[in-house]
PDB file of N, CA and C in Angstrom:
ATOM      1  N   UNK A   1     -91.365  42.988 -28.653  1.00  0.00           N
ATOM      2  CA  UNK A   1     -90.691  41.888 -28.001  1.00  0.00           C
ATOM      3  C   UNK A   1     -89.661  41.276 -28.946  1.00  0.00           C
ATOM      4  N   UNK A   2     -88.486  41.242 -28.530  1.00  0.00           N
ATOM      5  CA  UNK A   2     -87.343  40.102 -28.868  1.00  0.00           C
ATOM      6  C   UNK A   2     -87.508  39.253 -28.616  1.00  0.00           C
ATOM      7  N   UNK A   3     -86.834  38.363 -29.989  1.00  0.00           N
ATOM      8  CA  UNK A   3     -86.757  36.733 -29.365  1.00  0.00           C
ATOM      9  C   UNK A   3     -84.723  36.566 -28.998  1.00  0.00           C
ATOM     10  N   UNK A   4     -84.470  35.606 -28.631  1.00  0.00           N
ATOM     11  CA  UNK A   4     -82.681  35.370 -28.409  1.00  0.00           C
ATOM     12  C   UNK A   4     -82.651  34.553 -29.540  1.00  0.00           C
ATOM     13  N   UNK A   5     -81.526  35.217 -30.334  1.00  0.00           N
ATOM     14  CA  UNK A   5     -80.708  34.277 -31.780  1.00  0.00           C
ATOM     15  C   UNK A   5     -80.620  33.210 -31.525  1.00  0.00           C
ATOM     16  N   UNK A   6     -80.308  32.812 -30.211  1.00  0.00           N
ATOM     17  CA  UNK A   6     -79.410  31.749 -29.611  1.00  0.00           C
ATOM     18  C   UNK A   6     -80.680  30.431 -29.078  1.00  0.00           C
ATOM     19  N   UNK A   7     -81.783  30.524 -28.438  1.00  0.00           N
ATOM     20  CA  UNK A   7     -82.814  29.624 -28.016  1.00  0.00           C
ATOM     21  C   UNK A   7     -83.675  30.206 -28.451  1.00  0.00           C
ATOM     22  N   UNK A   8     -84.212  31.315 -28.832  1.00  0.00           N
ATOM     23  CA  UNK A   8     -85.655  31.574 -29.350  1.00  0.00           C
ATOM     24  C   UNK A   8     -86.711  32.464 -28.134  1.00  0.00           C
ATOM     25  N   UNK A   9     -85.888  32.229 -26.685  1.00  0.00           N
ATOM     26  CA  UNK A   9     -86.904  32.689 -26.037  1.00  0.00           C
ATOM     27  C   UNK A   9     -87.218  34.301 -26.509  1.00  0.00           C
ATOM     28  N   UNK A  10     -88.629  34.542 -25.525  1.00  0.00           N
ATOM     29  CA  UNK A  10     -89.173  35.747 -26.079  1.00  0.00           C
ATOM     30  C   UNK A  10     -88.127  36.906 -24.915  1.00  0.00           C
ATOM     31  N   UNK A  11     -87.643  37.462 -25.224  1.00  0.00           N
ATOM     32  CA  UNK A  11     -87.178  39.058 -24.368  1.00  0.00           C
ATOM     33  C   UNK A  11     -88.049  39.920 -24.287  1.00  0.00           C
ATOM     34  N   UNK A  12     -87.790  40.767 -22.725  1.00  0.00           N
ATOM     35  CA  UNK A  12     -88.547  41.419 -22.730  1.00  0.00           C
ATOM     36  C   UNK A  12     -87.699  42.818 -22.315  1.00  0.00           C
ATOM     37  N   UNK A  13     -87.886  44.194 -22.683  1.00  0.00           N
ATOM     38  CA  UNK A  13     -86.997  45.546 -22.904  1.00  0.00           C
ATOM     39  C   UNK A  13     -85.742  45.155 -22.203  1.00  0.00           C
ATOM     40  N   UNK A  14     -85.965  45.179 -20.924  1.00  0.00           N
ATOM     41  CA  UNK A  14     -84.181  44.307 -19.645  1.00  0.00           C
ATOM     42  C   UNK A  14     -83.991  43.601 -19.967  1.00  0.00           C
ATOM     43  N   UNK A  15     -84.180  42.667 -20.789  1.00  0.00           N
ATOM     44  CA  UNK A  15     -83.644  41.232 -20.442  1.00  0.00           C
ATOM     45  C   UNK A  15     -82.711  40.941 -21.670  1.00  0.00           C
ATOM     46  N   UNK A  16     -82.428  41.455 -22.902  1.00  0.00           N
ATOM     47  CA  UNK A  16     -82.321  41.664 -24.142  1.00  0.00           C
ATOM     48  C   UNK A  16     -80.890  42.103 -23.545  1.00  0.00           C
ATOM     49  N   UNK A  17     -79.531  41.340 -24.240  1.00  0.00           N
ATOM     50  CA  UNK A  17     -78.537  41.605 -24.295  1.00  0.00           C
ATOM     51  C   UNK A  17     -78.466  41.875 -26.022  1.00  0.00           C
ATOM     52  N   UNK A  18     -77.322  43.265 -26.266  1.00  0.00           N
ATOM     53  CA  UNK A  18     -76.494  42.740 -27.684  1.00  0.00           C
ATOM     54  C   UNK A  18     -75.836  41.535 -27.874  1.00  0.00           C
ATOM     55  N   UNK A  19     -76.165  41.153 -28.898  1.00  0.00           N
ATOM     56  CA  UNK A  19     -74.733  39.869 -29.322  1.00  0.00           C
ATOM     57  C   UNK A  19     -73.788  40.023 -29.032  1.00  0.00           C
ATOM     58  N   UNK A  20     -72.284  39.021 -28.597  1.00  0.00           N
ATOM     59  CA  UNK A  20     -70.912  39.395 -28.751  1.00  0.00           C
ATOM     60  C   UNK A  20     -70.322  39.420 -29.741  1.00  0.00           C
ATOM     61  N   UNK A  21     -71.100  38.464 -30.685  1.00  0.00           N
ATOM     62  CA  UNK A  21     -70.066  38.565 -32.041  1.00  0.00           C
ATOM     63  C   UNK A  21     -70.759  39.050 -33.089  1.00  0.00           C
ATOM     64  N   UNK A  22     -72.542  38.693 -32.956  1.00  0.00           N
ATOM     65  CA  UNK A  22     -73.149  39.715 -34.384  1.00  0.00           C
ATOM     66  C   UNK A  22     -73.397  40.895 -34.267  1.00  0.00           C
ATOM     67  N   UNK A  23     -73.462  41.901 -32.871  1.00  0.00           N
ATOM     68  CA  UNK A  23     -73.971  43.209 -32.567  1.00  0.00           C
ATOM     69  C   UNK A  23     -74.786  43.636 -32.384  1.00  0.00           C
ATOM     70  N   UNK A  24     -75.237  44.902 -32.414  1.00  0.00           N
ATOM     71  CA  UNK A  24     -76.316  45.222 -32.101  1.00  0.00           C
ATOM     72  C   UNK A  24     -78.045  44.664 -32.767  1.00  0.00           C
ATOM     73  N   UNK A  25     -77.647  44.470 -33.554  1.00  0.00           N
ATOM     74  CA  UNK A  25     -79.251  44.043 -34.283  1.00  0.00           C
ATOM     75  C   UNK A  25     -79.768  42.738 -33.799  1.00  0.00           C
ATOM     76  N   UNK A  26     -78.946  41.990 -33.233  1.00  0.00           N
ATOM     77  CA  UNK A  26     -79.225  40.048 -32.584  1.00  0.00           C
ATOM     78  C   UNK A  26     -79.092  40.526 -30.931  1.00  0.00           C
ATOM     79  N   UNK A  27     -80.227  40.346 -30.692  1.00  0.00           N
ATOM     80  CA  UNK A  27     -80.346  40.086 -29.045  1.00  0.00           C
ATOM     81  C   UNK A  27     -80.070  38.589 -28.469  1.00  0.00           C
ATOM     82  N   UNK A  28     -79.949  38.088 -27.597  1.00  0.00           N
ATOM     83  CA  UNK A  28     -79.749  37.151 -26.820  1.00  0.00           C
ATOM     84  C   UNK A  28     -79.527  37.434 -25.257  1.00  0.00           C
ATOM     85  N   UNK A  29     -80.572  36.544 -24.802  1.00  0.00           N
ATOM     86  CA  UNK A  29     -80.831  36.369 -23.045  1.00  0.00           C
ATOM     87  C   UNK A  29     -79.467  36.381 -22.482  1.00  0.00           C
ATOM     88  N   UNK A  30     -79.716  36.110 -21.254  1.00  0.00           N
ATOM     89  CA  UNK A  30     -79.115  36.497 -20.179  1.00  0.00           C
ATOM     90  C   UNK A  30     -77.673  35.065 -20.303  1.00  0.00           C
ATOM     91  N   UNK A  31     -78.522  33.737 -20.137  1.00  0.00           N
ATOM     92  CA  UNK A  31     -77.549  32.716 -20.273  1.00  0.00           C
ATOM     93  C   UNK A  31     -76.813  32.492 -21.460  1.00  0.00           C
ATOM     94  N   UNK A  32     -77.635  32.640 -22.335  1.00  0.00           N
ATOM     95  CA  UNK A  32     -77.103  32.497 -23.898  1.00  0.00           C
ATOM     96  C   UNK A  32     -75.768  33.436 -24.218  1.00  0.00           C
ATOM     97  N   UNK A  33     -76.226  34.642 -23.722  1.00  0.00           N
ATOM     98  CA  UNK A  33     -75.059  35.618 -23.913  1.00  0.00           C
ATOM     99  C   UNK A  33     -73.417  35.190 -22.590  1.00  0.00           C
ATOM    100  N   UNK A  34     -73.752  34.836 -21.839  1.00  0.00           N
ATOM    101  CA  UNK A  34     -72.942  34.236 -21.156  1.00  0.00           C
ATOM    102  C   UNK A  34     -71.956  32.896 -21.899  1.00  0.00           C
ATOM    103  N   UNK A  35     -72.876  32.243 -22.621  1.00  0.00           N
ATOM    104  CA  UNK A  35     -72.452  30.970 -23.265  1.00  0.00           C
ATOM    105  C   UNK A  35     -71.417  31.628 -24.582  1.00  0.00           C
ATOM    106  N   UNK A  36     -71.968  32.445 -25.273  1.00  0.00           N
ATOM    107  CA  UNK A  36     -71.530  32.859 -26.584  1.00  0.00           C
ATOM    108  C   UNK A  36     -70.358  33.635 -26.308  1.00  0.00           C
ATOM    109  N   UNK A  37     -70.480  34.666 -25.025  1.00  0.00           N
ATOM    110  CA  UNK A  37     -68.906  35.147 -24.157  1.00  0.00           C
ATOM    111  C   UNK A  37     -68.026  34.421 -23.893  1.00  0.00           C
ATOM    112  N   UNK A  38     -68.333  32.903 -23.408  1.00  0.00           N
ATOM    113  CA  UNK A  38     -67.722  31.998 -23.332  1.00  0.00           C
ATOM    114  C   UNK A  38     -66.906  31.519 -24.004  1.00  0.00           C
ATOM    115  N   UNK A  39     -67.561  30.970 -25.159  1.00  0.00           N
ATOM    116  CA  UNK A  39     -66.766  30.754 -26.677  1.00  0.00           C
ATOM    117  C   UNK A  39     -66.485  31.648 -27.261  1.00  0.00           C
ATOM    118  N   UNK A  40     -66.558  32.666 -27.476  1.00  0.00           N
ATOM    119  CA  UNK A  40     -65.602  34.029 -27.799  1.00  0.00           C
ATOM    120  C   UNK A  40     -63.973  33.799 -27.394  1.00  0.00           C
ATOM    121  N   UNK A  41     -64.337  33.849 -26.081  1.00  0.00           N
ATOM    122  CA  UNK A  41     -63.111  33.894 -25.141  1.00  0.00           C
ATOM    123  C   UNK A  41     -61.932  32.765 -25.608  1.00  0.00           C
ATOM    124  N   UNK A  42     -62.702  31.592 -25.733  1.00  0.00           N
ATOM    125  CA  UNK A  42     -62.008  30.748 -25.878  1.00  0.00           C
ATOM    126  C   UNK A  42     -61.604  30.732 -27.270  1.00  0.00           C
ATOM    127  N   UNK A  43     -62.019  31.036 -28.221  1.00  0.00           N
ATOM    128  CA  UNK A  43     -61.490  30.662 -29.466  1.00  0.00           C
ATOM    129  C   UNK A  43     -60.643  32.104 -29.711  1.00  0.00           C
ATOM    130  N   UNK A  44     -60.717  33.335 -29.155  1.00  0.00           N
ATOM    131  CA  UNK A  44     -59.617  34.044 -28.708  1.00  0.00           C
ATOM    132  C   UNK A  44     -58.480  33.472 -28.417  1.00  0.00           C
ATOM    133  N   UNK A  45     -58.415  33.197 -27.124  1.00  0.00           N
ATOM    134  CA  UNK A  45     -57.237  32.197 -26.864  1.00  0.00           C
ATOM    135  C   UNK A  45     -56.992  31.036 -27.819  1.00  0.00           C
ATOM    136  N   UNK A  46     -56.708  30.976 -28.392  1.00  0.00           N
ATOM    137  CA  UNK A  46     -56.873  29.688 -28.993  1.00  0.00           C
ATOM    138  C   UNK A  46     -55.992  30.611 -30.249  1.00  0.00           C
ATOM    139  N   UNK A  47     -57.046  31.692 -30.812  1.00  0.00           N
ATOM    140  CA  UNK A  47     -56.387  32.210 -32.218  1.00  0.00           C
ATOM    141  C   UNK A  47     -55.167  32.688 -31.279  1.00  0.00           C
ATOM    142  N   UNK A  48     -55.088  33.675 -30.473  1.00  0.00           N
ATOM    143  CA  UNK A  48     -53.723  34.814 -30.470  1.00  0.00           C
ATOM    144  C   UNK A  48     -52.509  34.240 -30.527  1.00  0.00           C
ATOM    145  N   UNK A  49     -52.179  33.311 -30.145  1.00  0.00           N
ATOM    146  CA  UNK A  49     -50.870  33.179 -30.723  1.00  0.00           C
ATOM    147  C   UNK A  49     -50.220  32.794 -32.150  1.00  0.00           C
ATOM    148  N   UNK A  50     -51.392  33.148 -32.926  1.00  0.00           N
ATOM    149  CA  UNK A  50     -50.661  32.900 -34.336  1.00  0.00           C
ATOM    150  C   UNK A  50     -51.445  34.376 -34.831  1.00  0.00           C
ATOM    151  N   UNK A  51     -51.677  34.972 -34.257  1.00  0.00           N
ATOM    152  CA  UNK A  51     -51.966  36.501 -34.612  1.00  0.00           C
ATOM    153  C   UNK A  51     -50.989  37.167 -36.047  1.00  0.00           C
ATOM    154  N   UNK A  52     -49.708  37.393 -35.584  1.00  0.00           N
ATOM    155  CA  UNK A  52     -48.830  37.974 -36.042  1.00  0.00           C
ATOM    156  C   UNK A  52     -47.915  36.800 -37.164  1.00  0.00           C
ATOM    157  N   UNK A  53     -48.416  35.620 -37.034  1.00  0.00           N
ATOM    158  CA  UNK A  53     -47.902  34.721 -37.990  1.00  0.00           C
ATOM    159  C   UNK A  53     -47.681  34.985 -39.304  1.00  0.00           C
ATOM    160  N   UNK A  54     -48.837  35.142 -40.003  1.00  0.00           N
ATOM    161  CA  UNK A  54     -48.701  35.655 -41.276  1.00  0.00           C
ATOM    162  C   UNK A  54     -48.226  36.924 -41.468  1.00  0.00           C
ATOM    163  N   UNK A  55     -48.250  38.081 -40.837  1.00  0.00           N
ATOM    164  CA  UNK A  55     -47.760  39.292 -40.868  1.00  0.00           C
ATOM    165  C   UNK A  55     -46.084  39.396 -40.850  1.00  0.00           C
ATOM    166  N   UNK A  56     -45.613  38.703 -40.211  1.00  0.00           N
ATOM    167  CA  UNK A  56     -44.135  38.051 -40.046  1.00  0.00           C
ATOM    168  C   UNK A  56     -43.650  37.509 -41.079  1.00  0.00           C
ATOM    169  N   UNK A  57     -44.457  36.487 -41.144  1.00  0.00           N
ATOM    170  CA  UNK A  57     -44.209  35.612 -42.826  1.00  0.00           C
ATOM    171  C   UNK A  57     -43.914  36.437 -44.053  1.00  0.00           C
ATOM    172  N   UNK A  58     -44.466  37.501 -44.082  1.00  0.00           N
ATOM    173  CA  UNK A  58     -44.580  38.056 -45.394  1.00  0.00           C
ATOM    174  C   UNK A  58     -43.865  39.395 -45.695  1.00  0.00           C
ATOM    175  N   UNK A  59     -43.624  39.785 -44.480  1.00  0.00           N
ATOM    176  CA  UNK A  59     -41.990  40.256 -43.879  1.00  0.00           C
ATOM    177  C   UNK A  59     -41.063  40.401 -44.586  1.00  0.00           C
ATOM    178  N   UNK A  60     -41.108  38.801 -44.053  1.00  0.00           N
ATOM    179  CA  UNK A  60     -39.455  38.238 -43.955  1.00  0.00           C
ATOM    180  C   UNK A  60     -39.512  38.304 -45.233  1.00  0.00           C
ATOM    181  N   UNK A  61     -40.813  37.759 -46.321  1.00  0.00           N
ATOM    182  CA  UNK A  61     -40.295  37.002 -48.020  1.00  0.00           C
ATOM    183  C   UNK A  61     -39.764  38.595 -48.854  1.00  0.00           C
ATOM    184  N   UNK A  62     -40.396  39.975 -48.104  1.00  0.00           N
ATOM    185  CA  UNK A  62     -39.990  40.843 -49.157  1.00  0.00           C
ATOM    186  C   UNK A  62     -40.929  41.609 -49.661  1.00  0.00           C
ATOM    187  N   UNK A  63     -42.696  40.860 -49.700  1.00  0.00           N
ATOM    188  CA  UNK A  63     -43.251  41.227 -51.040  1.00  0.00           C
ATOM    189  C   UNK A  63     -43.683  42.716 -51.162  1.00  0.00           C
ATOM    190  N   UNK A  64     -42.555  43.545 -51.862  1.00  0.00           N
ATOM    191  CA  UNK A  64     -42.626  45.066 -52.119  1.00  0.00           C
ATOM    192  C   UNK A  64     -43.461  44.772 -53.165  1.00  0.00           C
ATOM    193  N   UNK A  65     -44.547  45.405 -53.695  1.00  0.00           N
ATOM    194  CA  UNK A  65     -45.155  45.851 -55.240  1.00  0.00           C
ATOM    195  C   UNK A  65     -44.602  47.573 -55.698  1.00  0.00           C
ATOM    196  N   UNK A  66     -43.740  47.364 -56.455  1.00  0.00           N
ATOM    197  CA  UNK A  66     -43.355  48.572 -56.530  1.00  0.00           C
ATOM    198  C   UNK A  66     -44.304  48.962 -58.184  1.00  0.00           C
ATOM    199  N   UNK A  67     -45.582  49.779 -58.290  1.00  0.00           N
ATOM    200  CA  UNK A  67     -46.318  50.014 -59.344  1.00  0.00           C
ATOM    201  C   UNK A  67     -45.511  50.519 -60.308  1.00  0.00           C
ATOM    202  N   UNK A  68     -44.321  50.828 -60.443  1.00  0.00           N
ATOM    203  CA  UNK A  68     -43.804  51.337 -61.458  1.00  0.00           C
ATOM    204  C   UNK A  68     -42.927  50.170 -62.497  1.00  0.00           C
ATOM    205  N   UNK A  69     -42.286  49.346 -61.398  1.00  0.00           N
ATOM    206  CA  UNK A  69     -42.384  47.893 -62.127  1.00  0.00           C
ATOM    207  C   UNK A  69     -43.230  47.270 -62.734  1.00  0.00           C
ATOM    208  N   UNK A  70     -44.405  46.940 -61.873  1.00  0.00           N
ATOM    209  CA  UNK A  70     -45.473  46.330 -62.823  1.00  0.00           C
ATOM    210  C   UNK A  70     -45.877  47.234 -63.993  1.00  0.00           C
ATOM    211  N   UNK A  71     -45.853  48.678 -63.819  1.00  0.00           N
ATOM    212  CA  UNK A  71     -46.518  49.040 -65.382  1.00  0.00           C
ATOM    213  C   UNK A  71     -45.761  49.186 -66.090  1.00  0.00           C
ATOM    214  N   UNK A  72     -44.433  49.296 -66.062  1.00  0.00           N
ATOM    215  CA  UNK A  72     -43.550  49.194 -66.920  1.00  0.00           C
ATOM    216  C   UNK A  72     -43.347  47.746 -67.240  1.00  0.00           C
ATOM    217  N   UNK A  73     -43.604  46.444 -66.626  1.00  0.00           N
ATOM    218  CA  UNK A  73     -43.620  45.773 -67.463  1.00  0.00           C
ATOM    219  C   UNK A  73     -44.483  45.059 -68.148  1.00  0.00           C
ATOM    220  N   UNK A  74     -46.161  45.418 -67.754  1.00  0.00           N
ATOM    221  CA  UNK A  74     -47.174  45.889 -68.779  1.00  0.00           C
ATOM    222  C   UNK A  74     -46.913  46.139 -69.893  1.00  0.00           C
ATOM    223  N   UNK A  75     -46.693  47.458 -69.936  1.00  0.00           N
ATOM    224  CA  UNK A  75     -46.284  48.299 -71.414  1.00  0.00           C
ATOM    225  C   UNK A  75     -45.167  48.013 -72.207  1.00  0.00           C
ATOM    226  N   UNK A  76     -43.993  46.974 -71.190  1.00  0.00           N
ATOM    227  CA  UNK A  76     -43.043  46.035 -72.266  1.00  0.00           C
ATOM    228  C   UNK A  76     -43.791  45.260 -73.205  1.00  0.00           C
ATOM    229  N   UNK A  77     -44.425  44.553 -72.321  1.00  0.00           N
ATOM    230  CA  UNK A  77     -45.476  42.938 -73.031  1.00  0.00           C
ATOM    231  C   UNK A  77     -45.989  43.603 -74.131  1.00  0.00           C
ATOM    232  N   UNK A  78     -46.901  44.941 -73.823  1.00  0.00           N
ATOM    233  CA  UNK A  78     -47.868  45.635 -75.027  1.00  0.00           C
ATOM    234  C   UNK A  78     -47.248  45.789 -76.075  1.00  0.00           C
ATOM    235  N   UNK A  79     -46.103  46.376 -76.196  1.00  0.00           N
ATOM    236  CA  UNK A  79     -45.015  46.474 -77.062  1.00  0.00           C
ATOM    237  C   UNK A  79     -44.903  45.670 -77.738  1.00  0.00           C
ATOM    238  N   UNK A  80     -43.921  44.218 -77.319  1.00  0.00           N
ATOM    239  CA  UNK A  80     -43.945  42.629 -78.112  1.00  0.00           C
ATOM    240  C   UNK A  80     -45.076  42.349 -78.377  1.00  0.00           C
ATOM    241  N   UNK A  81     -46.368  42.513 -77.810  1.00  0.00           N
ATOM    242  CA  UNK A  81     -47.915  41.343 -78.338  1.00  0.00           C
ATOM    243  C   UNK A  81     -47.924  42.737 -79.757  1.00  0.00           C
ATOM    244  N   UNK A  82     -48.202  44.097 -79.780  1.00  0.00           N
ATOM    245  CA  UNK A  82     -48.661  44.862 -80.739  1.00  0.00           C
ATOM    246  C   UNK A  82     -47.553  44.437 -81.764  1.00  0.00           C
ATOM    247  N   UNK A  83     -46.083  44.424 -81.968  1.00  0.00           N
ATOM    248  CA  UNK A  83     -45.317  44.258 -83.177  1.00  0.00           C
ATOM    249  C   UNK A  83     -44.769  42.703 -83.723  1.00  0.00           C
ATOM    250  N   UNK A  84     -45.711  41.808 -82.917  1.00  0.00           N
ATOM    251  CA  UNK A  84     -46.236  40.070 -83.272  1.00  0.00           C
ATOM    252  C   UNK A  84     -47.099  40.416 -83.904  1.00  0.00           C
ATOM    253  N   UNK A  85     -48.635  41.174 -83.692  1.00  0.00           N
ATOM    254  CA  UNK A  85     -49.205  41.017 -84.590  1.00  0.00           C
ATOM    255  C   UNK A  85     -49.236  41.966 -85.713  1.00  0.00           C
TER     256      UNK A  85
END
């Protein structure tokens, strides 16, 4: 027997939904899972329109890492710190 994440009641083999948002291992009843679909939904709506916000943002600024820059200017620094000391 299952209990629901959500109120505790006991489940029985049918009655046992998966979670919507933790998965398979968290059961929850019949209403509960209705409730938690609920707020899914809504805080869906809620996020998607700033979905692509940051992805845009960071776009536009450029930020290439080109690794051959950074280790080349690694091995500049190594250069000056080794013939300082």
């Amino acid at each position: 027997m299952n209990k629901c994440e959500e109120c505790g009641k006991k489940l029985g083999i049918l009655q046992a939904y998966n979670h919507p948002a933790l998965g398979k291992k968290h059961t929850v009843c019949c209403n509960c899972f209705d409730k938690v679909s609920e707020s899914l939904q809504k805080w869906t709506d809620f996020i998607l329109p700033y979905a692509d916000f940051f992805q845009k943002s960071n776009k536009d600024k450029n930020f290439d890492f080109n690794l051959k820059n950074i280790s080349y200017s690694f091995i500049k620094l190594q250069k000056i710190f080794t013939n300082i000391l």
